[in-house]
N, C-alpha and C. Protein backbone atom coordinates (compact mmCIF):
# COMPACT_ATOMS: atom_id res chain seq x y z
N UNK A 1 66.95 -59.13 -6.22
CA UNK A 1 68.36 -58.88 -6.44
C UNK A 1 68.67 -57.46 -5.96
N UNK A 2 69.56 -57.30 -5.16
CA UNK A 2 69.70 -55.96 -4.89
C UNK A 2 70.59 -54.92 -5.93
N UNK A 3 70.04 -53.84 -5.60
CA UNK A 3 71.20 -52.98 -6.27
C UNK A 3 71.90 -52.50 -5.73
N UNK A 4 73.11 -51.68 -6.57
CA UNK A 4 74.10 -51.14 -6.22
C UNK A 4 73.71 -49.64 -5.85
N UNK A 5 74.68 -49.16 -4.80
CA UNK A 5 74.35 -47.94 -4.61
C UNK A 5 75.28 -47.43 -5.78
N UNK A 6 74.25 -45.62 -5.67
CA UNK A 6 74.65 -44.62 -7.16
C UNK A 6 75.90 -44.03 -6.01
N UNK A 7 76.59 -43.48 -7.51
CA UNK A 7 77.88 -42.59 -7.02
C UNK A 7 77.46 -41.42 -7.35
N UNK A 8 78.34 -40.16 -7.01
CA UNK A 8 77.99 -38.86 -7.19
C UNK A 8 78.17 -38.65 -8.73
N UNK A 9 78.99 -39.37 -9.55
CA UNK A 9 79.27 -39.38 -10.95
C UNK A 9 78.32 -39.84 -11.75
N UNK A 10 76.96 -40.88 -11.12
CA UNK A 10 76.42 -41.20 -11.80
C UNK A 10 75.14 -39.83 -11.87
N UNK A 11 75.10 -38.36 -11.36
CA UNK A 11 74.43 -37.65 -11.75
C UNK A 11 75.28 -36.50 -12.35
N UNK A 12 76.67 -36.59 -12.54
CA UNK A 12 77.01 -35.39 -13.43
C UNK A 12 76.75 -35.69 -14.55
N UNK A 13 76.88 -34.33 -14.96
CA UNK A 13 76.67 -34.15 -16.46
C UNK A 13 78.03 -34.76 -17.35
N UNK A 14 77.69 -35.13 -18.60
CA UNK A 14 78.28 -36.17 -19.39
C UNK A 14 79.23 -35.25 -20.22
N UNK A 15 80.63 -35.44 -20.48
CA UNK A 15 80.75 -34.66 -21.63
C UNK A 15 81.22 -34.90 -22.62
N UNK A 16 80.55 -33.75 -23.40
CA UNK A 16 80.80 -34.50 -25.06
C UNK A 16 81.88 -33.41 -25.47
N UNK A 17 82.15 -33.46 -26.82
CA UNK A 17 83.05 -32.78 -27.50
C UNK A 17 82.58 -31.63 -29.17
N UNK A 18 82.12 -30.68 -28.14
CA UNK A 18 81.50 -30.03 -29.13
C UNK A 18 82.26 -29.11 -30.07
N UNK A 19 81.88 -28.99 -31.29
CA UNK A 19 82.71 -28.22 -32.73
C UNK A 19 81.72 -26.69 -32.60
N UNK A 20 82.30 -26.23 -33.07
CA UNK A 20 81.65 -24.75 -33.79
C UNK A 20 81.62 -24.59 -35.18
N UNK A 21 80.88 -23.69 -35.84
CA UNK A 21 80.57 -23.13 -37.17
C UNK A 21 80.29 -21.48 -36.90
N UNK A 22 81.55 -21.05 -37.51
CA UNK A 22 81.10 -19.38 -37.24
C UNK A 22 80.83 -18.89 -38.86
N UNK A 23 79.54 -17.84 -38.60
CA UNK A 23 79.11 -17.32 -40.43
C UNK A 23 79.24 -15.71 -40.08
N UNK A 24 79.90 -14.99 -41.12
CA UNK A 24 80.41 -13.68 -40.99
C UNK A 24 79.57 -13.25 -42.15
N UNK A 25 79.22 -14.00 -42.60
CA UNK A 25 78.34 -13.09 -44.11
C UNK A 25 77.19 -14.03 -44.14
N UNK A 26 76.24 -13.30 -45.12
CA UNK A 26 75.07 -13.81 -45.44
C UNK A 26 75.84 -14.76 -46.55
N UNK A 27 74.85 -15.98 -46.51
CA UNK A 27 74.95 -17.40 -47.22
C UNK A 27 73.92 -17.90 -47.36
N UNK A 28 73.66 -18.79 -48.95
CA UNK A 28 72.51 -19.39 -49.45
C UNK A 28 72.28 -20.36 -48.60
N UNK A 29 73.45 -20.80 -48.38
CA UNK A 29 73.18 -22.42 -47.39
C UNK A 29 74.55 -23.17 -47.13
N UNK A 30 74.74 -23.43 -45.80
CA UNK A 30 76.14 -24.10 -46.02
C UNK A 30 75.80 -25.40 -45.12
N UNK A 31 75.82 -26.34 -45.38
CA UNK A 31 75.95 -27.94 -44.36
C UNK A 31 76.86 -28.01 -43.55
N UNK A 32 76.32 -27.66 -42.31
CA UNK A 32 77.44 -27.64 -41.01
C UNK A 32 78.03 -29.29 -41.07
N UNK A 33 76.67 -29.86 -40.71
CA UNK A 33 77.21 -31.43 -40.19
C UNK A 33 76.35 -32.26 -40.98
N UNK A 34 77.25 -33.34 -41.15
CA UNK A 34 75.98 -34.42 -42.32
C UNK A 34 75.69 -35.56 -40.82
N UNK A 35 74.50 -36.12 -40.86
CA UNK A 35 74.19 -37.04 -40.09
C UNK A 35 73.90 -36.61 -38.98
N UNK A 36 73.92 -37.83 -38.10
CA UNK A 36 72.59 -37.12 -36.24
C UNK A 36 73.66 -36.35 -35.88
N UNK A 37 73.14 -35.72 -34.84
CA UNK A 37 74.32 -35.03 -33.70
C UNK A 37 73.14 -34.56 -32.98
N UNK A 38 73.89 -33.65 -32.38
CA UNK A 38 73.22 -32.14 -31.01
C UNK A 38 73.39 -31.04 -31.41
N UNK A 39 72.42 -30.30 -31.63
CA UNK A 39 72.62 -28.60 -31.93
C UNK A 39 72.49 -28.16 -30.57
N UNK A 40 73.99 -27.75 -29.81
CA UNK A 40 73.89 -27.26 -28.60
C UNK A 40 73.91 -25.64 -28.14
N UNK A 41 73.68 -24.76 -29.35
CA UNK A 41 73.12 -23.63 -29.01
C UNK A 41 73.78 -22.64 -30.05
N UNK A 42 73.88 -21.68 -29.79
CA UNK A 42 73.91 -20.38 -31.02
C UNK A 42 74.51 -18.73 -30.52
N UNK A 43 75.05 -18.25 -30.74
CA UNK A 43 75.98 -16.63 -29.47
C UNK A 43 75.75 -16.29 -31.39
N UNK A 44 74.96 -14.53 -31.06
CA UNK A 44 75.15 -13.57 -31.70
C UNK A 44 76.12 -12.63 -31.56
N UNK A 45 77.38 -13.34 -32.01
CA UNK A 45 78.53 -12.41 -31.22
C UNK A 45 78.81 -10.77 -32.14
N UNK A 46 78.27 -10.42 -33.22
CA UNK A 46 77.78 -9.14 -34.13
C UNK A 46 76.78 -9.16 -34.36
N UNK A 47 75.65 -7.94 -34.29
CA UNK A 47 74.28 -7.65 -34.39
C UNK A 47 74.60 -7.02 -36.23
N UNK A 48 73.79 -7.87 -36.49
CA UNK A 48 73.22 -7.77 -38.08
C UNK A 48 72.59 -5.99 -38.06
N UNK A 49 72.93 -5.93 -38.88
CA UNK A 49 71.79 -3.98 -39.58
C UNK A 49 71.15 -4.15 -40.73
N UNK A 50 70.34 -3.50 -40.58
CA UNK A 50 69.81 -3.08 -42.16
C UNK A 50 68.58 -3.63 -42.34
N UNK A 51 67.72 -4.16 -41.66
CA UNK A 51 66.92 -4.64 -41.83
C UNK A 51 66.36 -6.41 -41.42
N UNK A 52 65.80 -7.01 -42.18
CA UNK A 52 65.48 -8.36 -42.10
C UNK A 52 67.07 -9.77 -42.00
N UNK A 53 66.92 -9.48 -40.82
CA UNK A 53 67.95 -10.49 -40.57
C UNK A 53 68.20 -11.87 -40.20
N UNK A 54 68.14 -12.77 -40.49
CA UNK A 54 67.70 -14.10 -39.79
C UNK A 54 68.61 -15.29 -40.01
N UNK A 55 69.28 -16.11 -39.04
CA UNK A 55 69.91 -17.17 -39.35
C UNK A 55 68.95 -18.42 -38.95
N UNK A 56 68.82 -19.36 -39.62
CA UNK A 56 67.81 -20.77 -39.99
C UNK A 56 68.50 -21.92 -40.23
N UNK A 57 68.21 -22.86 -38.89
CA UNK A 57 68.83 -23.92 -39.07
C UNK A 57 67.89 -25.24 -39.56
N UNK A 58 68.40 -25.67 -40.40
CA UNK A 58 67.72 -27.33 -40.47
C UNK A 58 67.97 -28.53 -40.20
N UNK A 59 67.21 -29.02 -39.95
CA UNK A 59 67.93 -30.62 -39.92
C UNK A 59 67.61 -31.52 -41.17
N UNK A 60 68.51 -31.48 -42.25
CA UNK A 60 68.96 -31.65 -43.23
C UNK A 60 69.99 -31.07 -44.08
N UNK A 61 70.11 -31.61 -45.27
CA UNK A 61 71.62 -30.67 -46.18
C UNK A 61 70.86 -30.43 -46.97
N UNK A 62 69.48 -29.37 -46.92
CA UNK A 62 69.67 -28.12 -47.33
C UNK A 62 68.06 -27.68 -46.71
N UNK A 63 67.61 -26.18 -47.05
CA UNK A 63 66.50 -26.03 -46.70
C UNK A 63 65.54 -26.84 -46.83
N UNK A 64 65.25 -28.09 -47.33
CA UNK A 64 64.22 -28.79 -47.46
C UNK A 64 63.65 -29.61 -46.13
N UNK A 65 64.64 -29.51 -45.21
CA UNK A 65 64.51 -30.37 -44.09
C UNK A 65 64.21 -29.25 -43.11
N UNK A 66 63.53 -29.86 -41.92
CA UNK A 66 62.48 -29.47 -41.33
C UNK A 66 63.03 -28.44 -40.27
N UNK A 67 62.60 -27.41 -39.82
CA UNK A 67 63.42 -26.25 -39.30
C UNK A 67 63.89 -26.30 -38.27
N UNK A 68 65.05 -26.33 -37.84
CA UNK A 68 65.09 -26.05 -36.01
C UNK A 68 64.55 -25.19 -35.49
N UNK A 69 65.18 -23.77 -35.98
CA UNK A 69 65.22 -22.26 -35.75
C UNK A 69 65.45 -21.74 -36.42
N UNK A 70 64.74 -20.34 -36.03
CA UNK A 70 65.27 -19.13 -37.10
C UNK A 70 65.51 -18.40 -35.52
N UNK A 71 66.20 -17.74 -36.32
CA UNK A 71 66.82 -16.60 -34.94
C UNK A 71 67.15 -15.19 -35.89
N UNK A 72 67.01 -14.14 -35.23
CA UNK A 72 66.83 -12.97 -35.48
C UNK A 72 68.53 -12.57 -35.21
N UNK A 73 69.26 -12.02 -35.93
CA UNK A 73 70.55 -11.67 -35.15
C UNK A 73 70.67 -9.80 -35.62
N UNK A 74 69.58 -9.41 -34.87
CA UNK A 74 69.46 -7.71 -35.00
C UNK A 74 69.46 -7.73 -33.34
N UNK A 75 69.88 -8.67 -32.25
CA UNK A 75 70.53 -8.23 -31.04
C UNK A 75 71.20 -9.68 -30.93
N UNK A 76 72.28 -9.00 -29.66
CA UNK A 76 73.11 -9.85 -29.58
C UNK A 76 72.25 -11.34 -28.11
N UNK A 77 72.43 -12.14 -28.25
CA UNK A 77 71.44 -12.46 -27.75
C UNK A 77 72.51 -14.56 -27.63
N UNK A 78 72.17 -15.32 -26.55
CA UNK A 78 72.68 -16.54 -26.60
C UNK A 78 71.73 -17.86 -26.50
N UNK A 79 71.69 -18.78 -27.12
CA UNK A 79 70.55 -19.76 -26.94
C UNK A 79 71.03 -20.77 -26.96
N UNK A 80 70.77 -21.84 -25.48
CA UNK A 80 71.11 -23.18 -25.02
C UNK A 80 70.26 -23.68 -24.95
N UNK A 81 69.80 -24.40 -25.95
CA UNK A 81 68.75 -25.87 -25.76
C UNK A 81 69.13 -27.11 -25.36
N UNK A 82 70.25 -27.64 -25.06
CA UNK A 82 70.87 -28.34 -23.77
C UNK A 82 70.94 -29.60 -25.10
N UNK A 83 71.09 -29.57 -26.05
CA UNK A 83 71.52 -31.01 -26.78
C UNK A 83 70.29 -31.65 -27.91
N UNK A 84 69.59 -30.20 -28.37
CA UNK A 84 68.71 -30.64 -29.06
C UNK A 84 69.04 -31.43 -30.15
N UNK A 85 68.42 -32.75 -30.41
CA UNK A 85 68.76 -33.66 -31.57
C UNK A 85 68.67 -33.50 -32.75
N UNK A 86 69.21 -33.73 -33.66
CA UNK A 86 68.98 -33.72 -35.08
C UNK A 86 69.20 -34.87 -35.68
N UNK A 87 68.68 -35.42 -36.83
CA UNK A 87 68.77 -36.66 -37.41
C UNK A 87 69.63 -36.79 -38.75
N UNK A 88 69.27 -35.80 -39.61
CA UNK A 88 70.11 -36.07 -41.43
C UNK A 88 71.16 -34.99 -41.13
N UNK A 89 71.01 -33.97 -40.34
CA UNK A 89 72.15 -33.16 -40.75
C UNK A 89 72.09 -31.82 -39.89
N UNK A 90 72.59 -30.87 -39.83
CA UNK A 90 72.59 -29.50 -39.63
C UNK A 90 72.86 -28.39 -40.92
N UNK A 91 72.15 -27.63 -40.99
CA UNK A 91 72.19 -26.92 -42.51
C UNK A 91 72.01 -25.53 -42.16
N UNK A 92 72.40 -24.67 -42.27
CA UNK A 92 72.23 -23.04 -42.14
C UNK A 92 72.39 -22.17 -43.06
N UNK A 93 71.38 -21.19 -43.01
CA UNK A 93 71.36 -20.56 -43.93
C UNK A 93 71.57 -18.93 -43.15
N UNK A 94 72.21 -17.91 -43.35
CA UNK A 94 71.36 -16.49 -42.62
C UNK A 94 71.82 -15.56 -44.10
N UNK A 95 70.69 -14.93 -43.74
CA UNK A 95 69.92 -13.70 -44.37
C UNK A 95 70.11 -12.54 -43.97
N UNK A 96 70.66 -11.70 -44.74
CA UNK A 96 70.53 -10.24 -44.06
C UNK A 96 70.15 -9.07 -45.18
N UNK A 97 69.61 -8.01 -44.60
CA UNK A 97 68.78 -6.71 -45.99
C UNK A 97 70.44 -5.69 -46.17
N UNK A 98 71.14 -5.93 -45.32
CA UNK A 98 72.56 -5.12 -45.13
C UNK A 98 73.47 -5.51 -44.94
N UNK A 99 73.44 -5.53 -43.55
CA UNK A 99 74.71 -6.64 -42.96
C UNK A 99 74.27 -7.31 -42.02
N UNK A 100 74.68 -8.39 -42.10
CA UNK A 100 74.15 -9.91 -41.74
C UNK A 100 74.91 -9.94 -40.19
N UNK A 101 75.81 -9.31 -39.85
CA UNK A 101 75.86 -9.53 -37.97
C UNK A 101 77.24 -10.73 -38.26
N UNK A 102 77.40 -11.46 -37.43
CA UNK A 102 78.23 -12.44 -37.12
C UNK A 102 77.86 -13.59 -36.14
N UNK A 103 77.72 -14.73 -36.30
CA UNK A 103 76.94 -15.88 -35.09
C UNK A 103 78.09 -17.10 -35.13
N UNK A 104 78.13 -17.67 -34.06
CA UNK A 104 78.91 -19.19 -33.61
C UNK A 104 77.55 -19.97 -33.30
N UNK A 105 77.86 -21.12 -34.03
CA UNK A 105 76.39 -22.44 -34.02
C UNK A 105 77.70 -23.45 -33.36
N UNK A 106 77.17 -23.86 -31.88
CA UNK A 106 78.04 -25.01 -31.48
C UNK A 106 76.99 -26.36 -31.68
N UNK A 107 77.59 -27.62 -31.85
CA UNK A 107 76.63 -28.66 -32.07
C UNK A 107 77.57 -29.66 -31.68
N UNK A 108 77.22 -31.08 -31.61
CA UNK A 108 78.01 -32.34 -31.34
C UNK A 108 77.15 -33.12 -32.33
C-alpha cells in the first residue's frame, strides 16, 4: 500500500497552550496543577539573597511526590526541558534564608 507523501507541517512543532505560576515569596507548598500535564520550564526573573535558596518542583500535591527539580534562584538563570511530563500533579515549594528572589514555572 503506498503512502502518502509528508507535508512541511507534518514536522513543525505542535502548539500547545501553556499557563504560568509566578511565586514572589517563600511558600510551604502551593499545587500549581492537579493531574498530567508538561512542566515546560522555569525564568528566575529576581535573584533570591541571603543565603539557601531553592525552588522544588514535584510531581504530586505535595512534597511527597517524586522530585522534578530543585533549582537554586541565587542567579538569574532560564530552564527549557521541552515538555517534561508529569503524571498526579505539579507542586512547588521555594525556600529562602532571606529573600526568596522571584520565578515564573510555565507548564501545560
Amino acid at each position: 500500500m503506498p503512502q502518502t507523501a509528508l507535508a512541511v507541517n507534518d514536522f513543525a512543532p505542535k502548539s500547545i497552550t501553556a499557563k504560568y505560576a509566578n511565586f514572589a515569596a517563600t511558600t510551604a507548598g502551593t499545587q500549581i496543577k492537579t493531574g498530567s500535564g508538561s512542566f515546560l520550564g522555569i525564568n528566575i526573573n529576581v535573584v533570591g539573597t541571603g543565603g539557601n535558596n531553592v525552588f522544588t518542583l514535584y510531581d504530586g500535591t505535595s512534597t511527597s511526590g517524586p522530585v522534578i527539580g530543585a533549582f537554586s534562584t541565587t542567579a538569574l538563570n532560564q530552564l527549557r526541558p521541552n515538555g517534561l511530563a508529569f503524571t498526579t500533579g505539579l507542586f512547588a515549594v521555594l525556600t529562602a534564608t532571606t529573600n526568596s528572589g522571584n520565578v515564573t514555572v510555565f507548564y501545560a
